[in-house]
C-alpha atoms as a PDB file:
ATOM      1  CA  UNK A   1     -53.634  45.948  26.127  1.00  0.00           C
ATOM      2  CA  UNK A   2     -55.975  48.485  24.913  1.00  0.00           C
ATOM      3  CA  UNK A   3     -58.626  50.882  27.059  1.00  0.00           C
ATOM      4  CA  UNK A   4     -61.346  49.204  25.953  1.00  0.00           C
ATOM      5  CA  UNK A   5     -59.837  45.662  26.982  1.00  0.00           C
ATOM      6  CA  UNK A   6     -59.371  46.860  30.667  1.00  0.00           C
ATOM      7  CA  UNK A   7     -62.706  48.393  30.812  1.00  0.00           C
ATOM      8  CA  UNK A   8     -64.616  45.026  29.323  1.00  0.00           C
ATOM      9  CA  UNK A   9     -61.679  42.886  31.110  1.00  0.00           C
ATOM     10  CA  UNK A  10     -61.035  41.281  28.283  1.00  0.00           C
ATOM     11  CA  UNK A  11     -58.713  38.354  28.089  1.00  0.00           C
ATOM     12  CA  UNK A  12     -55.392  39.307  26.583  1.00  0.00           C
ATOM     13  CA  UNK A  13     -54.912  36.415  24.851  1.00  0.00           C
ATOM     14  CA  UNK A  14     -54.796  34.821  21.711  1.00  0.00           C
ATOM     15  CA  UNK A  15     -58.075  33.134  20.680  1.00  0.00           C
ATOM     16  CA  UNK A  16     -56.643  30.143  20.514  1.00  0.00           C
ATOM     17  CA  UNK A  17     -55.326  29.604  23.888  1.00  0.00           C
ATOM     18  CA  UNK A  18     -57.701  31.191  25.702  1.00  0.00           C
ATOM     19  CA  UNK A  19     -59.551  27.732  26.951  1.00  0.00           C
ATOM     20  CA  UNK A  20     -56.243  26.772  28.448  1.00  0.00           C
ATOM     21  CA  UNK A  21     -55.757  30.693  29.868  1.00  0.00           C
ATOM     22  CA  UNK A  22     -58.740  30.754  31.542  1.00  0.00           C
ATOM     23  CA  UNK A  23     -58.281  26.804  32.705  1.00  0.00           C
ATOM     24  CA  UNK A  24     -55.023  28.164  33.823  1.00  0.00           C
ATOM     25  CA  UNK A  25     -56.243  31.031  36.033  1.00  0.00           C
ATOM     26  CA  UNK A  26     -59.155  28.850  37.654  1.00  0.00           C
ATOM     27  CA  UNK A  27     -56.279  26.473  39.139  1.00  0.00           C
ATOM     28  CA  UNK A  28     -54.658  29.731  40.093  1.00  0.00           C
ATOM     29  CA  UNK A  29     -57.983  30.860  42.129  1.00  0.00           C
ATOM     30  CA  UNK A  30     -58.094  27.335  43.579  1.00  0.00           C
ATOM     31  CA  UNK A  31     -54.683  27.514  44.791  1.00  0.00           C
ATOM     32  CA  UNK A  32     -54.851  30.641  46.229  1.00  0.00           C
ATOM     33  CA  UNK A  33     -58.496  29.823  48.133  1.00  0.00           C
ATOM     34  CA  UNK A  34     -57.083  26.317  49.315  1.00  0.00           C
ATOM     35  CA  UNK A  35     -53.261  26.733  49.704  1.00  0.00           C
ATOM     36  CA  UNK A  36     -52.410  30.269  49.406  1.00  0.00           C
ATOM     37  CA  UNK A  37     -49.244  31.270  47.212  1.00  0.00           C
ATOM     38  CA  UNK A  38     -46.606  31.499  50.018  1.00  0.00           C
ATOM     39  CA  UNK A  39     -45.831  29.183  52.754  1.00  0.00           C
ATOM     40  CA  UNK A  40     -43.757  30.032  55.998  1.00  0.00           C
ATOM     41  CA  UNK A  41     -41.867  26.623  55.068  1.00  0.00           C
ATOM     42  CA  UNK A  42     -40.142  24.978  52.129  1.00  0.00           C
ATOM     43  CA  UNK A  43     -42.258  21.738  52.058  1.00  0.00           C
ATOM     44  CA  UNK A  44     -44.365  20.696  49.099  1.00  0.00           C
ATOM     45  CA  UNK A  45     -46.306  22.137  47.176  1.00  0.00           C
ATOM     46  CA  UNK A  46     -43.993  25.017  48.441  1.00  0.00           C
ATOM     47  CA  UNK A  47     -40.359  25.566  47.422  1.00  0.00           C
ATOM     48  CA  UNK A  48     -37.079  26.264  48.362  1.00  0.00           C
ATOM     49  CA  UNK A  49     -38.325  30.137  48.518  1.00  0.00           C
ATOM     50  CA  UNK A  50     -41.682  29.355  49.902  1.00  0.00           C
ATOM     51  CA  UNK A  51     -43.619  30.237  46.876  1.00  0.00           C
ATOM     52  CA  UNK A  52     -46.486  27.736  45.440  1.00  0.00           C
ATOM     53  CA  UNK A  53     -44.734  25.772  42.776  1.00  0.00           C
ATOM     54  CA  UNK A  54     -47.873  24.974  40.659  1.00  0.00           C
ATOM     55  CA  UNK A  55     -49.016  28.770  40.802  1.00  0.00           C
ATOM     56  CA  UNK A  56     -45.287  29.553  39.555  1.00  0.00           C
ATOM     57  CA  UNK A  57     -46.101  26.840  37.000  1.00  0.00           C
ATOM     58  CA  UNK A  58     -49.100  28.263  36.239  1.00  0.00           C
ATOM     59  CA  UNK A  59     -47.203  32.453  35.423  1.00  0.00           C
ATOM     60  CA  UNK A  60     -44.908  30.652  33.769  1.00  0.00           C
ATOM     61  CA  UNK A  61     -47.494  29.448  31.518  1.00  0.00           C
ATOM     62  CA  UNK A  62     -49.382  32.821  31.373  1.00  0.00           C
ATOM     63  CA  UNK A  63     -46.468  34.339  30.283  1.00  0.00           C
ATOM     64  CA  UNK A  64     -45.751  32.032  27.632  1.00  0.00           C
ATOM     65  CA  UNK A  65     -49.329  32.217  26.162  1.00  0.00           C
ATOM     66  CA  UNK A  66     -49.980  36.253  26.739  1.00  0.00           C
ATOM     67  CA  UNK A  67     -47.009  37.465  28.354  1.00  0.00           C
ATOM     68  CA  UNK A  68     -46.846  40.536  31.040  1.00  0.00           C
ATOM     69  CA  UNK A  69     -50.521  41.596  30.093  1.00  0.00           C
ATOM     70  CA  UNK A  70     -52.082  38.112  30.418  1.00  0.00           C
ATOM     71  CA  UNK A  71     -50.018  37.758  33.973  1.00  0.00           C
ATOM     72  CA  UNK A  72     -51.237  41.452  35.141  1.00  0.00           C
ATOM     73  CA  UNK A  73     -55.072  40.045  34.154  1.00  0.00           C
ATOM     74  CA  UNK A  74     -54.835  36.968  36.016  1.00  0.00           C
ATOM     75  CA  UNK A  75     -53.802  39.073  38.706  1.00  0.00           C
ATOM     76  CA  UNK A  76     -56.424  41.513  38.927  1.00  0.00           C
ATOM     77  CA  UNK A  77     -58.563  38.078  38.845  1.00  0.00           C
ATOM     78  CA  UNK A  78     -57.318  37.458  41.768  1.00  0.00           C
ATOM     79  CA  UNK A  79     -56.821  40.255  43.704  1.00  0.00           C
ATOM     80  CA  UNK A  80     -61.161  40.998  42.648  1.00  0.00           C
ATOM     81  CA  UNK A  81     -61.908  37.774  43.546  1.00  0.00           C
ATOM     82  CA  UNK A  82     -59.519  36.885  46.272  1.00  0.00           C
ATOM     83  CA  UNK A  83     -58.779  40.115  47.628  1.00  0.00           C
ATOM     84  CA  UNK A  84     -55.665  42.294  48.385  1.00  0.00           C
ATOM     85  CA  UNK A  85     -53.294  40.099  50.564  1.00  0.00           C
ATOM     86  CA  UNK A  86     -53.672  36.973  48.222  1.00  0.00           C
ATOM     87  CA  UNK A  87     -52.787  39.169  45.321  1.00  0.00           C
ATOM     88  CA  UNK A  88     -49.448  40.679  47.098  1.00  0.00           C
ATOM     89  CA  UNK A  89     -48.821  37.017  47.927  1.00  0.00           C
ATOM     90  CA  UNK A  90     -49.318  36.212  44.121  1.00  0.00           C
ATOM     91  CA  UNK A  91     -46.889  39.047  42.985  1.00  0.00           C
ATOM     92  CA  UNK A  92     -43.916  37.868  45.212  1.00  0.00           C
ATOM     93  CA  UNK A  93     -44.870  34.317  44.371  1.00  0.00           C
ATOM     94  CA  UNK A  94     -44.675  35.423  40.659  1.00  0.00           C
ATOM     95  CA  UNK A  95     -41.560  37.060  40.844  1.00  0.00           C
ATOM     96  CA  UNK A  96     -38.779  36.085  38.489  1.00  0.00           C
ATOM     97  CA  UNK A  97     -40.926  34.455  36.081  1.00  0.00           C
ATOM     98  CA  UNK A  98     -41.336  36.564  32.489  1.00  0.00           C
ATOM     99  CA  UNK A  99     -41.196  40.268  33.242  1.00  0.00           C
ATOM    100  CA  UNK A 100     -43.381  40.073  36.233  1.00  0.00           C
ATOM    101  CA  UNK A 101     -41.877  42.240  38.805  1.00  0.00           C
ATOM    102  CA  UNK A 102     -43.443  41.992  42.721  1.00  0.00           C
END
């Protein structure tokens, strides 16, 4: 990801999948607003390690489409629009999944 890409906040992404990318990161607002990322139980949509299984779903997909730098800008979506404490929840949540480390 270039300088000029963080400063516009460009999507890094290929053209082509960057419907589904941004498709991808609404859900991942939604989640976070409604649910949150991390539960203090393992009961759906939570799992064994408390973590939202449809926002790991969701990295997982990230990664696949944009890898590390399309994970990092879904997460600064986040953390802008949803603040710190949902973001930190978002990077354990994420952890594991590409070469996202919390």
């Amino acid at each position: 990801m270039g300088l000029l890409d963080l400063l516009f906040d460009r999507m890094p992404c290929p053209k082509q999948h960057k419907q589904e990318a941004n498709k991808l990161i609404t859900d991942l607002l939604q989640i976070g607003a409604t649910d949150g990322y991390l539960s203090e139980h393992p009961a759906p949509p939570f799992n064994a390690q408390c973590r939202h299984t449809r926002a790991r779903e969701i990295g997982k997909r990230l990664s696949e489409l944009g890898g590390f730098a399309l994970m990092e800008y879904a997460y600064r979506r986040v953390k802008r629009k949803l603040g710190s404490v949902l973001a930190a929840h978002l990077e354990y949540a994420w952890s594991e999944i590409g070469n996202w480390m919390p």
